[in-house]
C-alpha atoms as a PDB file:
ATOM      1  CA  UNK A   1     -24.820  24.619 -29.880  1.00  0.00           C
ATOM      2  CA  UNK A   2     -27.797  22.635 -29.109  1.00  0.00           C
ATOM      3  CA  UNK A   3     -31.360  23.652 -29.972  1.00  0.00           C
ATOM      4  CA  UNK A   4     -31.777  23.891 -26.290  1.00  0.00           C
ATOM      5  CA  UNK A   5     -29.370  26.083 -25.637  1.00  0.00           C
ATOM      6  CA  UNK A   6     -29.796  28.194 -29.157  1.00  0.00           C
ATOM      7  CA  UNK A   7     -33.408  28.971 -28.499  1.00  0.00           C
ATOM      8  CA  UNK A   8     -31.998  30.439 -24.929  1.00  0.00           C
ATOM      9  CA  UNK A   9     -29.712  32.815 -26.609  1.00  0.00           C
ATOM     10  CA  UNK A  10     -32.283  33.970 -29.075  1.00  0.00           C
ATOM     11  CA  UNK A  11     -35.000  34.786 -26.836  1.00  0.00           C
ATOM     12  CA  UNK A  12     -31.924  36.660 -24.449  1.00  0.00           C
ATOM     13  CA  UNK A  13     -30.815  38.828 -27.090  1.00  0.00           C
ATOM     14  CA  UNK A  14     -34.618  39.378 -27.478  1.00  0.00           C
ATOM     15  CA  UNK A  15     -34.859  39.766 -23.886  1.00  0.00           C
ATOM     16  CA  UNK A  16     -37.720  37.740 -23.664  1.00  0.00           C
ATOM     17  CA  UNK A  17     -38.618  34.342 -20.878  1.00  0.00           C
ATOM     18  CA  UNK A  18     -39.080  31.001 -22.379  1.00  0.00           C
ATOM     19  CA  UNK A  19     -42.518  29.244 -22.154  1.00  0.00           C
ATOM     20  CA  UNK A  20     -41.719  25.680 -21.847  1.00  0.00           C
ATOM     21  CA  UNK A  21     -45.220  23.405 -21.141  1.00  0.00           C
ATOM     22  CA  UNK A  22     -45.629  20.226 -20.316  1.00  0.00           C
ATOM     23  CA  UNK A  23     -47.896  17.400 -21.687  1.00  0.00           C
ATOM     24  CA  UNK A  24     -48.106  13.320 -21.115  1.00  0.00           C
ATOM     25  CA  UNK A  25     -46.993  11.414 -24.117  1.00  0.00           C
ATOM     26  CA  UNK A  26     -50.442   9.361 -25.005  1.00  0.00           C
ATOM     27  CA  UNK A  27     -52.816  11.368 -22.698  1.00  0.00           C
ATOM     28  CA  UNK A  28     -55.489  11.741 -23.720  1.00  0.00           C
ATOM     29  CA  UNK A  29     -54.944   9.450 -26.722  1.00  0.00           C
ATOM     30  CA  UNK A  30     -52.103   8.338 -28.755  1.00  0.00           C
ATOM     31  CA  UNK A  31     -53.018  10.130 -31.941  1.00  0.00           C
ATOM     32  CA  UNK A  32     -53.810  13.758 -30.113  1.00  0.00           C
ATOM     33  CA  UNK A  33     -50.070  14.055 -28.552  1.00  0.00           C
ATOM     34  CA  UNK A  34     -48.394  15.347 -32.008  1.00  0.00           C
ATOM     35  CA  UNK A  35     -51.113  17.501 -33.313  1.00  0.00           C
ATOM     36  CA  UNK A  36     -51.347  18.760 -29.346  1.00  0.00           C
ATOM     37  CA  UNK A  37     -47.472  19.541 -29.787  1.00  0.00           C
ATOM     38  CA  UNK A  38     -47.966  21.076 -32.893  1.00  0.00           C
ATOM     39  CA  UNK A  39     -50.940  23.256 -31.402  1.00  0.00           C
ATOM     40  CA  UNK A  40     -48.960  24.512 -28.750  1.00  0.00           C
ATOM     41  CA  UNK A  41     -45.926  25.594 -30.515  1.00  0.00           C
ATOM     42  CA  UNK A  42     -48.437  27.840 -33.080  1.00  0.00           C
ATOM     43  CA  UNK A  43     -50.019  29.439 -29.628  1.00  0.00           C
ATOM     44  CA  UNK A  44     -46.443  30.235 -28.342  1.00  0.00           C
ATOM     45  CA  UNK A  45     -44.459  27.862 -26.661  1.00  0.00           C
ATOM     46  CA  UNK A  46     -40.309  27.960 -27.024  1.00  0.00           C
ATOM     47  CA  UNK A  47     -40.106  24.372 -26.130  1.00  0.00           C
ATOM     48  CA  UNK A  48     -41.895  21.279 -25.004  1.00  0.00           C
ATOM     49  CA  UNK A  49     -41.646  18.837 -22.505  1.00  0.00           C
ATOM     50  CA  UNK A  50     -42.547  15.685 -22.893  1.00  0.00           C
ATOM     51  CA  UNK A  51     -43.564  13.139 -20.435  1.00  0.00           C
ATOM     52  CA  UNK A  52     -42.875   9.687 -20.610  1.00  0.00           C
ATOM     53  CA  UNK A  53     -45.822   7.429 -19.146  1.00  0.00           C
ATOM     54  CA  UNK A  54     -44.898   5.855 -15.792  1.00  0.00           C
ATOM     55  CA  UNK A  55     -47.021   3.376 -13.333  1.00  0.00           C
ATOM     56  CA  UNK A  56     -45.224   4.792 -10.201  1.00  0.00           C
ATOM     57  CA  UNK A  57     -44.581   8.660 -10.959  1.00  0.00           C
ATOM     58  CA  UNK A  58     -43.015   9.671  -7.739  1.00  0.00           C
ATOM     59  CA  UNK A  59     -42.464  13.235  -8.428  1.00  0.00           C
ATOM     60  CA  UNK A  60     -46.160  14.169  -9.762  1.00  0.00           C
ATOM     61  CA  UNK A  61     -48.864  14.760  -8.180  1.00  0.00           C
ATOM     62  CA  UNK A  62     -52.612  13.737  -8.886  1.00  0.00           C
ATOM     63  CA  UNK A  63     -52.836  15.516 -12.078  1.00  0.00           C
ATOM     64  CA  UNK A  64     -50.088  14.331 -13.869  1.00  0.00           C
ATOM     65  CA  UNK A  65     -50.268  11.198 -12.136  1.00  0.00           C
ATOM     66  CA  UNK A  66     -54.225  10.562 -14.175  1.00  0.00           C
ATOM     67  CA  UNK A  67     -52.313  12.043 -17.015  1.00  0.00           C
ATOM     68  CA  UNK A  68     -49.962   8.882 -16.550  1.00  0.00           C
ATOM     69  CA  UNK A  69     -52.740   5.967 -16.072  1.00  0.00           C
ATOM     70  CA  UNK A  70     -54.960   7.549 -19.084  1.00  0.00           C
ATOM     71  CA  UNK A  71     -51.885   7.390 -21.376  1.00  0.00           C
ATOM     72  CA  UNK A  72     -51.118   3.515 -20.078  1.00  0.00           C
ATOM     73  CA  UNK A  73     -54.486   2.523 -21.019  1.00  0.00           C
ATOM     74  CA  UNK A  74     -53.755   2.893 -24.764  1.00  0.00           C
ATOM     75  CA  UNK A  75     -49.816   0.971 -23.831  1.00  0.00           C
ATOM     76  CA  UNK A  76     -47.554   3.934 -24.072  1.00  0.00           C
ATOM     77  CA  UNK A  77     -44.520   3.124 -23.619  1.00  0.00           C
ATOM     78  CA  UNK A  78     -41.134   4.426 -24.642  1.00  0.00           C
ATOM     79  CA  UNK A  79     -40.410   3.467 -27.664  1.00  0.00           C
ATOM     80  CA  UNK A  80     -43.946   5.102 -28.609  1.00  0.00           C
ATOM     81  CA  UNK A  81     -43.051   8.097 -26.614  1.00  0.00           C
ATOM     82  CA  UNK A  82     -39.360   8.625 -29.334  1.00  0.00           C
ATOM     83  CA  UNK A  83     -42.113   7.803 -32.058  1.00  0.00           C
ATOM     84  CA  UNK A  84     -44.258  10.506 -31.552  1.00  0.00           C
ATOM     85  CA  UNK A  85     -40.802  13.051 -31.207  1.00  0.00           C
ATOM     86  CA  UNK A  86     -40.238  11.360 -34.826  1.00  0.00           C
ATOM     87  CA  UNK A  87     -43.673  12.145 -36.238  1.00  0.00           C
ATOM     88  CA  UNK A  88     -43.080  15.723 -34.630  1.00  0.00           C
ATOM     89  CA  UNK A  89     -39.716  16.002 -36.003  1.00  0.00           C
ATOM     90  CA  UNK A  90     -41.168  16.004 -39.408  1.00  0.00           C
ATOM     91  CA  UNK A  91     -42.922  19.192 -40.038  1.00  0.00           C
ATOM     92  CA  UNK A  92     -40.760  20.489 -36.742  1.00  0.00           C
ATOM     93  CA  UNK A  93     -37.254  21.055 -36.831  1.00  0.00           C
ATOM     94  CA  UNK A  94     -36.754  24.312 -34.732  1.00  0.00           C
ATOM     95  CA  UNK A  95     -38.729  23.405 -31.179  1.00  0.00           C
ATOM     96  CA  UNK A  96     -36.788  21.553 -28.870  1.00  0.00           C
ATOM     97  CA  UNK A  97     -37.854  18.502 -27.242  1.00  0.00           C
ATOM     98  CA  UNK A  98     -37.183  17.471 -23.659  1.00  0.00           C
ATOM     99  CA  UNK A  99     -38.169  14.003 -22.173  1.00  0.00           C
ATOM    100  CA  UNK A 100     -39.150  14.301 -18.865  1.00  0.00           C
ATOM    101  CA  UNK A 101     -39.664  10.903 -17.157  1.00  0.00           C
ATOM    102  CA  UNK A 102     -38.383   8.301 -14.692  1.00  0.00           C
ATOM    103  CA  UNK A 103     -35.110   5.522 -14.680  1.00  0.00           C
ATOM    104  CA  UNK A 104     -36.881   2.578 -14.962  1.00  0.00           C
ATOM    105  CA  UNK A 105     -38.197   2.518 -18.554  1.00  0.00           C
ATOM    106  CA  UNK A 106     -34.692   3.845 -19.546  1.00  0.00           C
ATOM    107  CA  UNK A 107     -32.683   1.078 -18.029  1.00  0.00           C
ATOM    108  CA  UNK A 108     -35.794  -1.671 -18.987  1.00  0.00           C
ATOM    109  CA  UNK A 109     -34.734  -0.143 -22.718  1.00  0.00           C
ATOM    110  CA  UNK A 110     -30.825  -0.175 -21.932  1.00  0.00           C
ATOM    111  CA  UNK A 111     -29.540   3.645 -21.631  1.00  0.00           C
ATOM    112  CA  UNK A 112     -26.801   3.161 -24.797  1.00  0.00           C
ATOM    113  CA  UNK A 113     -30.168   1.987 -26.934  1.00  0.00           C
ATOM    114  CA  UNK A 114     -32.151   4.509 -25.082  1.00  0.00           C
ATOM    115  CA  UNK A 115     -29.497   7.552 -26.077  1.00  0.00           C
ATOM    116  CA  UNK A 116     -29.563   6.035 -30.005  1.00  0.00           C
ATOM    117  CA  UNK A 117     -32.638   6.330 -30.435  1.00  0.00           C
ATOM    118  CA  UNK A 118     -33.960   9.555 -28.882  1.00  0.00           C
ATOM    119  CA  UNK A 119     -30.768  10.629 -31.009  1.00  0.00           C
ATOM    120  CA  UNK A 120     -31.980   9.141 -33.786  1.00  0.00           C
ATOM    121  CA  UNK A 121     -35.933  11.019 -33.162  1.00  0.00           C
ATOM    122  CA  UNK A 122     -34.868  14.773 -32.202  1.00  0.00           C
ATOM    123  CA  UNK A 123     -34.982  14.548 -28.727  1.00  0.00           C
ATOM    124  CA  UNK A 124     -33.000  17.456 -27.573  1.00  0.00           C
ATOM    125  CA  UNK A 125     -33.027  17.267 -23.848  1.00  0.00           C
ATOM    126  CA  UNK A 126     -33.470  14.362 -21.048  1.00  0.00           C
ATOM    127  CA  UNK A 127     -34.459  14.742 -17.603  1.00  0.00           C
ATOM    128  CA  UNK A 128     -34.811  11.964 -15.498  1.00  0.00           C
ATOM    129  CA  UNK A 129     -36.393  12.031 -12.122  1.00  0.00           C
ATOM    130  CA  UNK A 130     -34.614   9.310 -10.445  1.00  0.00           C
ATOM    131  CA  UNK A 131     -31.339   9.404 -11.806  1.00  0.00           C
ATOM    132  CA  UNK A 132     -29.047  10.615  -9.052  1.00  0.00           C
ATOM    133  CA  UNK A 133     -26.035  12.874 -10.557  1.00  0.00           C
ATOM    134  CA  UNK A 134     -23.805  10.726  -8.122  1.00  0.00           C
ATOM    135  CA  UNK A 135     -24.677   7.677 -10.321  1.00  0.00           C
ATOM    136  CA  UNK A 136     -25.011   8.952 -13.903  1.00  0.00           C
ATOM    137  CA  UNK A 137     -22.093   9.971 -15.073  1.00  0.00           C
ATOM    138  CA  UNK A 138     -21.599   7.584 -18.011  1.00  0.00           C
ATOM    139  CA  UNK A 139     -25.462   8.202 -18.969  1.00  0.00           C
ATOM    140  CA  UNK A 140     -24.454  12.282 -18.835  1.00  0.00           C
ATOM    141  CA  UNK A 141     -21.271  11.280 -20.967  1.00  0.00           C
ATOM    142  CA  UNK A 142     -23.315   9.063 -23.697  1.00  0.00           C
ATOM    143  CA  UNK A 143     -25.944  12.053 -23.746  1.00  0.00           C
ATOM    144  CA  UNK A 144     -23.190  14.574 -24.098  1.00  0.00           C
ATOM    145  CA  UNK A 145     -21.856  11.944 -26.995  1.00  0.00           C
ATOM    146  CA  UNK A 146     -25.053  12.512 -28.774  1.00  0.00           C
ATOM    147  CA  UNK A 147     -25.477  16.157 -28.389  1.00  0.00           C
ATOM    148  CA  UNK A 148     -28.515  15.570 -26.115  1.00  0.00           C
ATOM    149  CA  UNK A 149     -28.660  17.931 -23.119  1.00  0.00           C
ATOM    150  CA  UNK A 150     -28.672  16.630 -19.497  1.00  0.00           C
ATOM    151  CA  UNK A 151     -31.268  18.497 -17.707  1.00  0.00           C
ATOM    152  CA  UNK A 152     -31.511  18.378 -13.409  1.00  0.00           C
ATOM    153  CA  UNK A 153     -33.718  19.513 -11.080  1.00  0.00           C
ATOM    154  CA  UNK A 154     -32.772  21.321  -7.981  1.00  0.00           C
ATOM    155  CA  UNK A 155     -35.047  21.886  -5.076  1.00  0.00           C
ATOM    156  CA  UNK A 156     -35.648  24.143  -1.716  1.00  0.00           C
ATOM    157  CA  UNK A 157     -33.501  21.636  -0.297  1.00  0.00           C
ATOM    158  CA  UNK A 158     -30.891  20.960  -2.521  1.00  0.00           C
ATOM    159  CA  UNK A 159     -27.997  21.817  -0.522  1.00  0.00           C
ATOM    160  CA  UNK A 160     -24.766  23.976  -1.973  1.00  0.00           C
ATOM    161  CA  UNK A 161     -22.580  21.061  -2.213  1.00  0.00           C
ATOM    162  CA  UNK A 162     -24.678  19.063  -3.984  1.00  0.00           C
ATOM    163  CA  UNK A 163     -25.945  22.066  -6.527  1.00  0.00           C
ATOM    164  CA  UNK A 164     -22.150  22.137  -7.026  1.00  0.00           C
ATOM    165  CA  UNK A 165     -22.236  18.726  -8.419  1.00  0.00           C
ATOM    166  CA  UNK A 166     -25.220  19.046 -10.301  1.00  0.00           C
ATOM    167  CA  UNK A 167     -24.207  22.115 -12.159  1.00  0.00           C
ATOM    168  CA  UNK A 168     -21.111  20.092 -13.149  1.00  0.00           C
ATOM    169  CA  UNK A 169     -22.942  17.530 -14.952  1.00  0.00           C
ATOM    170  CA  UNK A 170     -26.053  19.960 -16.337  1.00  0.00           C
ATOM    171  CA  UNK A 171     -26.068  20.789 -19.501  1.00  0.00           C
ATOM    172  CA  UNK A 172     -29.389  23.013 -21.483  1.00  0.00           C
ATOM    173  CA  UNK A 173     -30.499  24.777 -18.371  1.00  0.00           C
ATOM    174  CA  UNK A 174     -31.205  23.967 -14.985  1.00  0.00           C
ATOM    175  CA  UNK A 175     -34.565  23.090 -13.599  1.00  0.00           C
ATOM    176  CA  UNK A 176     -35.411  24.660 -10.358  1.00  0.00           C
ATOM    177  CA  UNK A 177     -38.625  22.889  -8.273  1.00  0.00           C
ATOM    178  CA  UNK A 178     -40.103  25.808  -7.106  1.00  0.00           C
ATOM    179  CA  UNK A 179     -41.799  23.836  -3.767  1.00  0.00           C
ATOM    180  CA  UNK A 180     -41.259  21.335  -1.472  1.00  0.00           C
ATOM    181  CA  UNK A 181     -43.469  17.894  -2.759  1.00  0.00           C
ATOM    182  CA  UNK A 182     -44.873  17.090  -5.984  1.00  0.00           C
ATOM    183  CA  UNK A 183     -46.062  18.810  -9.195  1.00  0.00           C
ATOM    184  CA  UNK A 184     -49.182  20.992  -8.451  1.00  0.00           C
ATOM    185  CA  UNK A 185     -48.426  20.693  -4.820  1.00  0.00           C
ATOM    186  CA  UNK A 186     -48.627  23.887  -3.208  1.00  0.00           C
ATOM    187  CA  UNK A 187     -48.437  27.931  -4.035  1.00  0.00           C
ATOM    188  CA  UNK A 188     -45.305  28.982  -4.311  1.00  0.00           C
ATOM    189  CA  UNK A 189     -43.498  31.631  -2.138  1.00  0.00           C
ATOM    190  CA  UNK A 190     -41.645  33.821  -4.868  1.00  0.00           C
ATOM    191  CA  UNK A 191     -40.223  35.499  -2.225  1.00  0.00           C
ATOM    192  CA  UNK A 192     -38.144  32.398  -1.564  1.00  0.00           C
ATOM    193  CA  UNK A 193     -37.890  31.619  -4.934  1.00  0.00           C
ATOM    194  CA  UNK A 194     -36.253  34.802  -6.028  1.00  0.00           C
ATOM    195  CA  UNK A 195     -33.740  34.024  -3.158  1.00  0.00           C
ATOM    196  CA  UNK A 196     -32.803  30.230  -4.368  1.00  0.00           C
ATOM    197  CA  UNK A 197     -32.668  31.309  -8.114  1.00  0.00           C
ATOM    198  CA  UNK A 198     -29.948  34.175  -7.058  1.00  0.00           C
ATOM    199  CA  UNK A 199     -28.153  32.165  -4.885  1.00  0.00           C
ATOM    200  CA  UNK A 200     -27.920  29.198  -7.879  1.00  0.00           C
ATOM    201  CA  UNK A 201     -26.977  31.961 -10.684  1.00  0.00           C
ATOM    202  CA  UNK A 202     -23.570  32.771  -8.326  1.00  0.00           C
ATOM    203  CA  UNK A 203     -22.906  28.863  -9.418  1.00  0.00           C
ATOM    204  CA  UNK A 204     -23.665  28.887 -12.916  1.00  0.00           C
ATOM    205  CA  UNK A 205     -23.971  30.287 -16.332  1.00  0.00           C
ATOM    206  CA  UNK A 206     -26.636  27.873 -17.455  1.00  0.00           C
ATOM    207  CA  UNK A 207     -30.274  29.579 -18.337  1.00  0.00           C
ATOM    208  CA  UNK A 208     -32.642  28.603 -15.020  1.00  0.00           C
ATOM    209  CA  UNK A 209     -36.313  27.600 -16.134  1.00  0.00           C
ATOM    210  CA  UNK A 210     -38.887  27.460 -12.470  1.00  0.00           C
ATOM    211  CA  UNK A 211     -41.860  25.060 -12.319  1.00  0.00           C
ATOM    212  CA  UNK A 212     -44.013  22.412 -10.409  1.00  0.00           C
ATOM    213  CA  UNK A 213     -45.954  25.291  -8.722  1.00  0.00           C
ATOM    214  CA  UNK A 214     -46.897  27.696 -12.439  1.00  0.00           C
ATOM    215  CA  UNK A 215     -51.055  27.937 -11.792  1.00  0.00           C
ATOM    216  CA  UNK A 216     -51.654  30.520 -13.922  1.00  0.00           C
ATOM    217  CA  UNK A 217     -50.841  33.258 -15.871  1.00  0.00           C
ATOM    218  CA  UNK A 218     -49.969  35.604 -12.694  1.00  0.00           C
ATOM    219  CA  UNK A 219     -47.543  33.160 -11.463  1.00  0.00           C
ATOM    220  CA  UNK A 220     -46.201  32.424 -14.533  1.00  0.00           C
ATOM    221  CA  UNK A 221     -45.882  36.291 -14.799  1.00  0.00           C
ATOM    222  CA  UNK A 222     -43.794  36.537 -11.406  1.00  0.00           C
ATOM    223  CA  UNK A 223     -41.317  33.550 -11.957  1.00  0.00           C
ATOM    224  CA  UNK A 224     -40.307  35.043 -15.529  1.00  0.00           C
ATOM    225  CA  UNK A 225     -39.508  38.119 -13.568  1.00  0.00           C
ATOM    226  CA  UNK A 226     -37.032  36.126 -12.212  1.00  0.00           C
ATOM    227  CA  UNK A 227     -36.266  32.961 -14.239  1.00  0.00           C
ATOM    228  CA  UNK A 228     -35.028  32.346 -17.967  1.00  0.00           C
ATOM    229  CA  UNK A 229     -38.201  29.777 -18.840  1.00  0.00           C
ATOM    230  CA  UNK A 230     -41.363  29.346 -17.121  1.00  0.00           C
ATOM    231  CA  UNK A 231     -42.416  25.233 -17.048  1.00  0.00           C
ATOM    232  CA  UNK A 232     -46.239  24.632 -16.811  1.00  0.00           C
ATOM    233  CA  UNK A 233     -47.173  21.489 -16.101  1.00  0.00           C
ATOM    234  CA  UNK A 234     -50.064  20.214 -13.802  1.00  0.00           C
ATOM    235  CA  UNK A 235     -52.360  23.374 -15.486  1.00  0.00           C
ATOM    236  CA  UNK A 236     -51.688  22.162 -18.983  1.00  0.00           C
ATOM    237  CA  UNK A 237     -52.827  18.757 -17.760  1.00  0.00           C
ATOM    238  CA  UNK A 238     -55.610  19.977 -15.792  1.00  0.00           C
ATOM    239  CA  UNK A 239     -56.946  21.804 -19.311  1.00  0.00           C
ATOM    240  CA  UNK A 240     -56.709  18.701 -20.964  1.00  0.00           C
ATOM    241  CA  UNK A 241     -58.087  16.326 -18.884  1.00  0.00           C
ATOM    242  CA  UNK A 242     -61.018  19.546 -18.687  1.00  0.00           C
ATOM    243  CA  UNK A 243     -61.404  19.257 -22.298  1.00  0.00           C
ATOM    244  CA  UNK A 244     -63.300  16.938 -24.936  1.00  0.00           C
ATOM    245  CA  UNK A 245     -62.223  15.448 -28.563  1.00  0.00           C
ATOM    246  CA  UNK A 246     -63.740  18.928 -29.580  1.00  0.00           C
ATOM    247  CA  UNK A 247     -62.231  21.657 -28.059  1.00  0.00           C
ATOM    248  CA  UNK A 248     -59.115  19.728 -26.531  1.00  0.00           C
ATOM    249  CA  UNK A 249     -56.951  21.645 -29.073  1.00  0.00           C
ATOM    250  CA  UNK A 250     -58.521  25.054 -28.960  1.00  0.00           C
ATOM    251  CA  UNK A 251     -58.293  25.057 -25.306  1.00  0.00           C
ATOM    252  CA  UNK A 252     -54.994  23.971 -25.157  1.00  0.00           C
ATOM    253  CA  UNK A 253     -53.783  26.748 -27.431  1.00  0.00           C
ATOM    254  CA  UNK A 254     -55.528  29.348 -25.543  1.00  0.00           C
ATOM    255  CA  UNK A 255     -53.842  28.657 -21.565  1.00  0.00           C
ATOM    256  CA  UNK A 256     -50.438  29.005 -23.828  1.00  0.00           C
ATOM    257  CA  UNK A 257     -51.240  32.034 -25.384  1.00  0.00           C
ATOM    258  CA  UNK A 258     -52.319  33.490 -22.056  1.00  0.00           C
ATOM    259  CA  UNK A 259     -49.458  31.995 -20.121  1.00  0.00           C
ATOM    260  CA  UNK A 260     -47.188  33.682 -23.088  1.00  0.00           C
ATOM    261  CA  UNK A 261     -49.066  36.884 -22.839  1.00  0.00           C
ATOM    262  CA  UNK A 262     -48.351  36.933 -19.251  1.00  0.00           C
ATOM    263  CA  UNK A 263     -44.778  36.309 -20.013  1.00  0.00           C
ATOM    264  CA  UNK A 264     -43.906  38.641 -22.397  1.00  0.00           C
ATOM    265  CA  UNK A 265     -45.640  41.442 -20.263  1.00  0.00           C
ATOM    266  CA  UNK A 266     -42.654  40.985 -18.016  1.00  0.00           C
END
């Protein structure tokens, strides 16, 4: 059982939601990302996702996009990014790790190096944007080889057929976009969302985490109603970008104790 999937069962038999936040590996700086981990596991979160710097992030929006471009500034790349999961690795054994990023750094890297390595740092779980699961099915397999979790996203528009095929090839949980566009996009309607996330549990057994449209600790309230993890993103950039060297940490820590205050009200 992977650490993914083991810190699922514990919070089930708990019956409690998983907080799952998401920061940009090197934003603001290099040397804040770890302790910033490290912060936000003491204030409450289950897991972390990690993003991996990109020039052309296609599925974020502003936020996370500025997120991006501050982290390239100080030459983030990859290999930094399975560095810092290293560093974090060292004091951290228990929180799982999920790269969230795009194909192109992967393939620049070579995927069977790629899978070695994040191996070889504790990475626990990989999603990547632009990897269709029509065309990844080695990648999945060399993952699967390493006991590193696949994770997908599904969308408002992802038809049956093709959640079908996805929740073949998933692996950790499943990641449902909660709106139509890019991170931060829109409010979401968790009318609709309630809907999807019923109609994708009659298709699989795997734990269903919601984000790209968690604004705050109401919403984040309403999807765990309804979803195993709640994924922040574009807020916990927003508070970063909003904060200095001096409070960066402290503010940090308090949106994820309020988001898991929220959560566990449920």
């Amino acid at each position: 059982m992977s650490r993914i999937q083991s810190v699922f069962a514990s919070l089930k038999s708990q019956n409690k939601k998983a907080l799952i936040p998401y920061i940009t590996a090197g934003d603001p700086h290099p040397d804040q990302t770890v302790p910033l981990m490290h912060a936000m596991v003491a204030a409450g979160a289950d897991m972390i996702e990690l993003g991996v710097p990109f020039s052309d992030p296609m599925a974020d929006g502003p936020v996370i996009q500025r997120a991006s471009e501050r982290a390239l500034v100080h030459k983030m790349g990859l290999r930094k990014v399975l560095g810092m999961v290293k560093t974090f690795r060292e004091t951290n054994q228990q929180t799982p790790i999920i790269l969230m990023g795009y194909a192109n750094p992967i393939e620049a890297m070579g995927a069977a190096e790629f899978v070695t390595l994040a191996q070889a740092s504790g990475v626990d779980g990989v999603l990547t944007v632009d990897y269709p699961p029509e065309e990844c099915d080695t990648f999945n397999q060399t993952l699967a080889t390493a006991e590193i979790d696949s994770i997908f996203l599904l969308s408002p528009t992802t038809e049956p057929s093709r959640t079908e095929l996805i929740v073949k090839q998933a692996t950790g949980f499943l990641y449902y976009v909660s709106l139509k566009g890019v991170t931060g996009a829109a409010n979401l309607d968790i009318t609709e969302v309630k809907k999807r996330v019923a109609e994708i549990r009659q298709q699989t057994s795997l734990p269903i985490g919601v984000g790209f449209g968690v604004k705050d600790a109401a919403t984040a309230r309403e999807v765990a109603a309804i979803a195993d993890a709640v994924v922040v993103g574009s807020r916990m950039v927003l508070a970063i970008e909003q904060s200095d060297a001096a409070n960066l940490q402290s503010n940090v820590q308090a949106l994820v104790k309020e988001l898991r205050t929220a959560i566990d009200s449920v």
